[in-house]
N, C-alpha and C. Protein backbone atom coordinates (compact mmCIF):
# COMPACT_ATOMS: atom_id res chain seq x y z
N UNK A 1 46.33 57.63 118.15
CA UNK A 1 45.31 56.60 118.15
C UNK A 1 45.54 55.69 119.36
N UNK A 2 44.56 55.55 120.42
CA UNK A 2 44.42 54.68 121.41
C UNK A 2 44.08 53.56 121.29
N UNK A 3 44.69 52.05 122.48
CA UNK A 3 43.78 51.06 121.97
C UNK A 3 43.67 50.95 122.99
N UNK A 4 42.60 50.25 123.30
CA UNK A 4 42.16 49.98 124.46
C UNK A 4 41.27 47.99 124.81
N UNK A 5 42.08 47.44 125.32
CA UNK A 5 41.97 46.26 125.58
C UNK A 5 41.58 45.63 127.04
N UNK A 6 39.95 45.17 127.21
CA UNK A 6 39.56 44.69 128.29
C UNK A 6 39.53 43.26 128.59
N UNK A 7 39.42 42.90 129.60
CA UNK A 7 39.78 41.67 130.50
C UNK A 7 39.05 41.77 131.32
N UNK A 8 39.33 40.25 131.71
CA UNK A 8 38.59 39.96 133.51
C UNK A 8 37.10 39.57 133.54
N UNK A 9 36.37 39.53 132.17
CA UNK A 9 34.88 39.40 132.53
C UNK A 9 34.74 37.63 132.78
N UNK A 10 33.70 37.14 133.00
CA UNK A 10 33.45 36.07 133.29
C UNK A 10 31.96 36.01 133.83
N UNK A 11 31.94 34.42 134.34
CA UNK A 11 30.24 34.51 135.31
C UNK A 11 30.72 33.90 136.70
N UNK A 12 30.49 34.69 137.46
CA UNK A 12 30.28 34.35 138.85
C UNK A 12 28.98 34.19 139.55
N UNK A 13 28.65 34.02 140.75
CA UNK A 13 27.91 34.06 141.80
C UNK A 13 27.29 35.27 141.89
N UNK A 14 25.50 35.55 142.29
CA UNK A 14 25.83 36.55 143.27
C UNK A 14 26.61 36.86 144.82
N UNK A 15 26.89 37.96 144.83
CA UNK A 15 27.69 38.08 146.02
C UNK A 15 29.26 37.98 145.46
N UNK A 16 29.30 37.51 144.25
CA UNK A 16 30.85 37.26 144.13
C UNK A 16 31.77 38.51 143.53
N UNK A 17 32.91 38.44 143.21
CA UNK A 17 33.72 39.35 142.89
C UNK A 17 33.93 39.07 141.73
N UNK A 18 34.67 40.12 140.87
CA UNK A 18 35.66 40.18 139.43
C UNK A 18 36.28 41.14 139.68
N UNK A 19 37.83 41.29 139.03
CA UNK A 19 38.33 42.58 138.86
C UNK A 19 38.60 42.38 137.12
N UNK A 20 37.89 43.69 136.55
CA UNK A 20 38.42 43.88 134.97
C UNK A 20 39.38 44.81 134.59
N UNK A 21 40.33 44.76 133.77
CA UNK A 21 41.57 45.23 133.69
C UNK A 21 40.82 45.82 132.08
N UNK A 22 41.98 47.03 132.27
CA UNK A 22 41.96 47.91 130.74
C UNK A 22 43.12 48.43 130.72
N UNK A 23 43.66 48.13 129.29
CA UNK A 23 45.21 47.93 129.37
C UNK A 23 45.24 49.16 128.11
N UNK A 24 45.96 50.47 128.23
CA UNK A 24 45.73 51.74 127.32
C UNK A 24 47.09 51.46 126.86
N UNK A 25 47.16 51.58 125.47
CA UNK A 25 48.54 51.50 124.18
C UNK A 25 48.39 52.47 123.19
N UNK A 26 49.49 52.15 122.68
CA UNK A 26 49.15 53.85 121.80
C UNK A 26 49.87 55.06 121.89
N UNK A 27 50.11 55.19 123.02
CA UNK A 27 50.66 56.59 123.71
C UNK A 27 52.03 56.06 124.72
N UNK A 28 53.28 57.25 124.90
CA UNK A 28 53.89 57.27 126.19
C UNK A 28 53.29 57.28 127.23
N UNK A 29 53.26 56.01 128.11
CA UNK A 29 52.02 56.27 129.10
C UNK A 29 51.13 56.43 128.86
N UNK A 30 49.91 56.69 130.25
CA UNK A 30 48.40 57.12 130.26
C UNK A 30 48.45 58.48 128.94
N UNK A 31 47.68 58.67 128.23
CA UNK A 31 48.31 60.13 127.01
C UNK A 31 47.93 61.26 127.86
N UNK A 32 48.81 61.73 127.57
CA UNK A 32 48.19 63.60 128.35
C UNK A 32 47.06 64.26 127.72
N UNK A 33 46.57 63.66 127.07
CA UNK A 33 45.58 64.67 126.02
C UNK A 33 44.04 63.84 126.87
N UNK A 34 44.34 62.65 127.23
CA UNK A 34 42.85 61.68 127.70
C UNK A 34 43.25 61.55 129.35
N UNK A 35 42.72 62.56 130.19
CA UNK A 35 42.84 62.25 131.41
C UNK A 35 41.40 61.89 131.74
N UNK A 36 40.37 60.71 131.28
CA UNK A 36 39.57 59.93 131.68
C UNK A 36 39.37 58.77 130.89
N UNK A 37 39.16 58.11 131.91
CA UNK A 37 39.34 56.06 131.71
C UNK A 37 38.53 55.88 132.21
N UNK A 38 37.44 55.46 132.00
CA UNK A 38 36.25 54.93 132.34
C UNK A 38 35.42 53.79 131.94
N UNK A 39 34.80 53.43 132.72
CA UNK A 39 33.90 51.86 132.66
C UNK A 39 32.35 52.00 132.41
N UNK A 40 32.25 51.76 131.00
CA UNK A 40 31.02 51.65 130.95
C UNK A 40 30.43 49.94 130.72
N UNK A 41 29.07 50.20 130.70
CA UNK A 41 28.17 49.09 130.32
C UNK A 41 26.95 49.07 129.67
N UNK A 42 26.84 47.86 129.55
CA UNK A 42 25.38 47.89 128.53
C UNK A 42 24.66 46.50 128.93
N UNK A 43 23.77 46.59 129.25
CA UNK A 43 22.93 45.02 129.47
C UNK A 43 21.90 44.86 128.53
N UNK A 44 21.37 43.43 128.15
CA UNK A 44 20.82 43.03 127.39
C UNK A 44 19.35 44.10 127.32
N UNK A 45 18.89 44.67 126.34
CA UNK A 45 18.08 45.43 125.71
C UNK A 45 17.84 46.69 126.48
N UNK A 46 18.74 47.00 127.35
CA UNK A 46 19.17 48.49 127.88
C UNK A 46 20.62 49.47 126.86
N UNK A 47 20.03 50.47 127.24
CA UNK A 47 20.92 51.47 126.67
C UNK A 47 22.58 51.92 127.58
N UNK A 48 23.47 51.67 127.17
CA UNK A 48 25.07 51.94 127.68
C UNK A 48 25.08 53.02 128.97
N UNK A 49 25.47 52.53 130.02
CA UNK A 49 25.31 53.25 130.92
C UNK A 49 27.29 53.54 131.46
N UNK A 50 27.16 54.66 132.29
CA UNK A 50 29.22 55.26 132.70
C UNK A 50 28.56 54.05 134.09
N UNK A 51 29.64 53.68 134.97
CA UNK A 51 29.96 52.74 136.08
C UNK A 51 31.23 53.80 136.52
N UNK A 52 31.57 53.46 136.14
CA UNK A 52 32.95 54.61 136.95
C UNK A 52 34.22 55.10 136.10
N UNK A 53 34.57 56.31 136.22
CA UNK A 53 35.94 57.06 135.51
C UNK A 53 37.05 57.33 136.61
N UNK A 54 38.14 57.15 136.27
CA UNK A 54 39.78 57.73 137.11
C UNK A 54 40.14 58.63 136.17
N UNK A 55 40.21 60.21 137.04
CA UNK A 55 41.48 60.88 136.18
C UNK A 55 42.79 60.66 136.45
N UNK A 56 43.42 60.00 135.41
CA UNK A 56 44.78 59.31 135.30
C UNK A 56 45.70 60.53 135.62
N UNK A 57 45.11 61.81 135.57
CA UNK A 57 46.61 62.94 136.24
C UNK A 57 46.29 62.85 137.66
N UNK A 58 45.00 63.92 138.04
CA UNK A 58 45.13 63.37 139.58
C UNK A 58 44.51 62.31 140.82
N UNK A 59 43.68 61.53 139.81
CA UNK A 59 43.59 60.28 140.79
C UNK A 59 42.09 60.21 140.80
N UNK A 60 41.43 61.32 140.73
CA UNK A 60 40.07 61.64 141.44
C UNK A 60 39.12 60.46 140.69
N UNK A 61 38.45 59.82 141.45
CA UNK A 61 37.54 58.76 141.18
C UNK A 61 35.94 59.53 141.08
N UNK A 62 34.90 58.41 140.28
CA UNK A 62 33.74 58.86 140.06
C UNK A 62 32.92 57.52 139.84
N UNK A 63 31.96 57.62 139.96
CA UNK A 63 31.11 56.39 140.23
C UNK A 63 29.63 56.60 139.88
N UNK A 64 28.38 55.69 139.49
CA UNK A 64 27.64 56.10 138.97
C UNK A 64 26.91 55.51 140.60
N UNK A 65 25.23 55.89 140.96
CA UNK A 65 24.97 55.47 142.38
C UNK A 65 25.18 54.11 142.43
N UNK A 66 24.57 53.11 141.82
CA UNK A 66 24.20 51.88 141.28
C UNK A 66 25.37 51.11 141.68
N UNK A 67 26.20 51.56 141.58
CA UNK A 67 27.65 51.01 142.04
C UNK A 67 28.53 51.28 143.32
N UNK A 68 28.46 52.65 143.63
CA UNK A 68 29.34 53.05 144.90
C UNK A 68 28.96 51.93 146.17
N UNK A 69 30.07 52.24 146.30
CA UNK A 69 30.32 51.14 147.66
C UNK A 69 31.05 50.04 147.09
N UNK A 70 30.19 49.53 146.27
CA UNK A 70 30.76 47.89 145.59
C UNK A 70 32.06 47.83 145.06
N UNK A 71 32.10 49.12 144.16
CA UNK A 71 33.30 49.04 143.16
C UNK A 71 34.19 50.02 143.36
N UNK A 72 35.65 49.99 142.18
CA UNK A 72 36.70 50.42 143.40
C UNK A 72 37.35 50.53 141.65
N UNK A 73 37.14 51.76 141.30
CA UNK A 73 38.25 51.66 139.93
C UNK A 73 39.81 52.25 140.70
N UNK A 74 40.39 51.49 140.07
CA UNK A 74 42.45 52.35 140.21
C UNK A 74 42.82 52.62 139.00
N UNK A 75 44.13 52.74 139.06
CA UNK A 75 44.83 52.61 138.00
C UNK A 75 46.26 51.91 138.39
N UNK A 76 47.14 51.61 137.21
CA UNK A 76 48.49 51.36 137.84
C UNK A 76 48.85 52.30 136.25
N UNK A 77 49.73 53.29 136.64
CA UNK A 77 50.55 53.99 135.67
C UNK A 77 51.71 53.63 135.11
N UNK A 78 52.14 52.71 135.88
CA UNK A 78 53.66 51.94 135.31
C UNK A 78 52.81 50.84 134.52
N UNK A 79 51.98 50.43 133.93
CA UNK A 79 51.12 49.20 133.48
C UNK A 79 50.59 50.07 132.55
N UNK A 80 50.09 51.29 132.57
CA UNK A 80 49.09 52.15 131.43
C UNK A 80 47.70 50.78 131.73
N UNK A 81 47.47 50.07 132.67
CA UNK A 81 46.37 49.78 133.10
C UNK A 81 45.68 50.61 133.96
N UNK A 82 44.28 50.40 134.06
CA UNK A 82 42.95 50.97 134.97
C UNK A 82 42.17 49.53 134.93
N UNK A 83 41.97 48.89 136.33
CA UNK A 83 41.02 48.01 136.63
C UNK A 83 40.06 48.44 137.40
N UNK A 84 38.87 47.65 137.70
CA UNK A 84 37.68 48.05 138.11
C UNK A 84 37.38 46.39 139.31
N UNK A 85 37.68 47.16 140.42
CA UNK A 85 37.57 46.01 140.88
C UNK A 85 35.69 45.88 141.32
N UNK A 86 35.26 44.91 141.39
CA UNK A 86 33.58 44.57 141.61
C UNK A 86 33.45 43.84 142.55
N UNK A 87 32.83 44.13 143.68
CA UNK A 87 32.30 43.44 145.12
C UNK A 87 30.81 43.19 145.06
N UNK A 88 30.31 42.38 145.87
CA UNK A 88 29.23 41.77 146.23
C UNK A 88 28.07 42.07 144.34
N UNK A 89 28.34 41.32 143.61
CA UNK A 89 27.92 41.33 142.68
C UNK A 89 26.56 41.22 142.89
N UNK A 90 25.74 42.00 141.68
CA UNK A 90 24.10 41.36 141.59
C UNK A 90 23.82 41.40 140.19
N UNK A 91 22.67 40.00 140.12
CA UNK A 91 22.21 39.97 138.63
C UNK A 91 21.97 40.70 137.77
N UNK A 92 21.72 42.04 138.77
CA UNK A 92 21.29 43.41 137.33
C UNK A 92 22.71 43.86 136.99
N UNK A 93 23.89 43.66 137.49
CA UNK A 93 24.93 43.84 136.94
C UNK A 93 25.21 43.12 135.93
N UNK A 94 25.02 42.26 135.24
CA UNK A 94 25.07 41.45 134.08
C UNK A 94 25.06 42.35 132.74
N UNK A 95 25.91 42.33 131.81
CA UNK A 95 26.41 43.45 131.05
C UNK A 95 27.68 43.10 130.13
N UNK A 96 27.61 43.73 129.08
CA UNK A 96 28.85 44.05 128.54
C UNK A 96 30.02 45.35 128.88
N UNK A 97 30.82 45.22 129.99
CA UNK A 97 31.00 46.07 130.21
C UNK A 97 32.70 46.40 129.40
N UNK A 98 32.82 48.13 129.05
CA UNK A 98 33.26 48.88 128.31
C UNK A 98 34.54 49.41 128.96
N UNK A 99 35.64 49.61 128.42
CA UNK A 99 37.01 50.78 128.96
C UNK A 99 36.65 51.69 128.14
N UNK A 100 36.59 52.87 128.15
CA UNK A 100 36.93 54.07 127.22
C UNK A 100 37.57 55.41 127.69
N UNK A 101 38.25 56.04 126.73
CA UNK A 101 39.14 57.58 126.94
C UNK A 101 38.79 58.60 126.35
N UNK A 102 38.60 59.79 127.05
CA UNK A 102 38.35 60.22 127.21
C UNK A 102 38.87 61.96 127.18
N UNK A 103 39.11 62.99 126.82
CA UNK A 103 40.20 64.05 127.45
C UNK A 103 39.34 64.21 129.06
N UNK A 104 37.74 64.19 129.24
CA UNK A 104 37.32 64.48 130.58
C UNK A 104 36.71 63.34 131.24
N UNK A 105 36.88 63.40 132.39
CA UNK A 105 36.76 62.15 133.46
C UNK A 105 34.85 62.50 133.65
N UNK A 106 34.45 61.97 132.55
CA UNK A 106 32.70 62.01 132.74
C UNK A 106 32.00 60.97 132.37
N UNK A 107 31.00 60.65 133.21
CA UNK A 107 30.41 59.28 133.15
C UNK A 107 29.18 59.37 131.73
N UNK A 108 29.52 59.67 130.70
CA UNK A 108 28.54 60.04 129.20
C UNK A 108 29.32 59.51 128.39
N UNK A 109 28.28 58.86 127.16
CA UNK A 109 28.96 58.12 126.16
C UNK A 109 29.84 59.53 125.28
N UNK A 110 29.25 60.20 125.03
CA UNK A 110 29.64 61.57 124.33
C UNK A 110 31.19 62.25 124.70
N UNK A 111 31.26 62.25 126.20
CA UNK A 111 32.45 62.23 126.37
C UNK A 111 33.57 61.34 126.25
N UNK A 112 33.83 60.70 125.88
CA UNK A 112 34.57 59.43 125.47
C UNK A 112 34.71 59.38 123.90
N UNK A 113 36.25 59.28 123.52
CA UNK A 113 36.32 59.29 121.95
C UNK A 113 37.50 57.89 121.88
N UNK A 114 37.77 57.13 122.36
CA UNK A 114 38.05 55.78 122.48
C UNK A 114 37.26 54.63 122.87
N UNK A 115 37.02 53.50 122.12
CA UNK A 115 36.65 52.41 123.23
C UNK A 115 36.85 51.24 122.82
N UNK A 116 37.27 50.34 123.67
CA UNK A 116 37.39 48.92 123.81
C UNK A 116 36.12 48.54 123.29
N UNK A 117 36.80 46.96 122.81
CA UNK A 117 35.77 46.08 122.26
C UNK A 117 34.80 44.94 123.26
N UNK A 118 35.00 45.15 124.67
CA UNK A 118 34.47 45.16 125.65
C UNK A 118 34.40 43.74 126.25
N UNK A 119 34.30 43.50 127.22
CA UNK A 119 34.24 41.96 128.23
C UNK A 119 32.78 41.74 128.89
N UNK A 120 31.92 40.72 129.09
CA UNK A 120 30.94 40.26 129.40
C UNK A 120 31.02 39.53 130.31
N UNK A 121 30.18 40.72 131.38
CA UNK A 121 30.14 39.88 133.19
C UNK A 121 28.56 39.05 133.10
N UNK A 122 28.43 37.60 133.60
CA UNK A 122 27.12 37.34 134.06
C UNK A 122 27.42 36.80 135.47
N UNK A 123 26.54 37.63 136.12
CA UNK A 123 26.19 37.59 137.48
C UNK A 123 24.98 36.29 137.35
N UNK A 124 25.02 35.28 137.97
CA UNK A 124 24.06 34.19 138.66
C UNK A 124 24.31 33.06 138.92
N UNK A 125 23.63 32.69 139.31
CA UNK A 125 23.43 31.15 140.46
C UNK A 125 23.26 29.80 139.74
């Protein structure tokens, strides 16, 4: 059984930054059985959308369009954290956004059988 605990949301600026942290427990390390950690979201009367997954064995990053460029998921493996760092923010980013695990690094709610109880970014002025 995984837990999965998010951080870092808040309200900023547009244009501004956040980095959100997801802190995975439960397991020795990242678990070998969930090599995807991923960031989802959900905004007010929209349906849960993937933002980006790390496979915690080999690194490989994924991103949904809406985001590339801006955002920058890692991981730190000595931490069993994955943060999501967020650049030049915009209002349609405003959201509840999600950690979840995964055994495959895919941006679908379906794939994902863990999830955090989630952190709330508002983007505005």
């Amino acid at each position: 059984q995984l837990q999965l605990v998010e951080s870092g949301g808040g309200l900023v600026q547009p244009g501004g930054s956040l980095r959100l942290s997801c802190s995975v427990s439960g397991a020795s390390g990242f678990p070998l059985d969930y090599h995807g950690i991923g960031w989802f979201r959900q905004a007010p009367g929209k349906e849960r959308e993937g933002v980006s997954c790390i496979n915690t064995s080999d690194g490989n990053t994924y991103y949904a369009d809406s985001v590339r460029g801006r955002f920058t998921i890692s991981r730190d493996n000595a931490k069993n954290t994955v943060y999501l760092q967020m650049n030049s923010l915009k209002p349609n980013d405003t959201a509840i956004y999600y950690c979840a695990a995964g055994i495959l690094c895919i941006l679908s709610d379906v794939a994902m059988e863990y999830w955090g109880k989630g952190t709330l970014v508002t983007v505005s002025s």
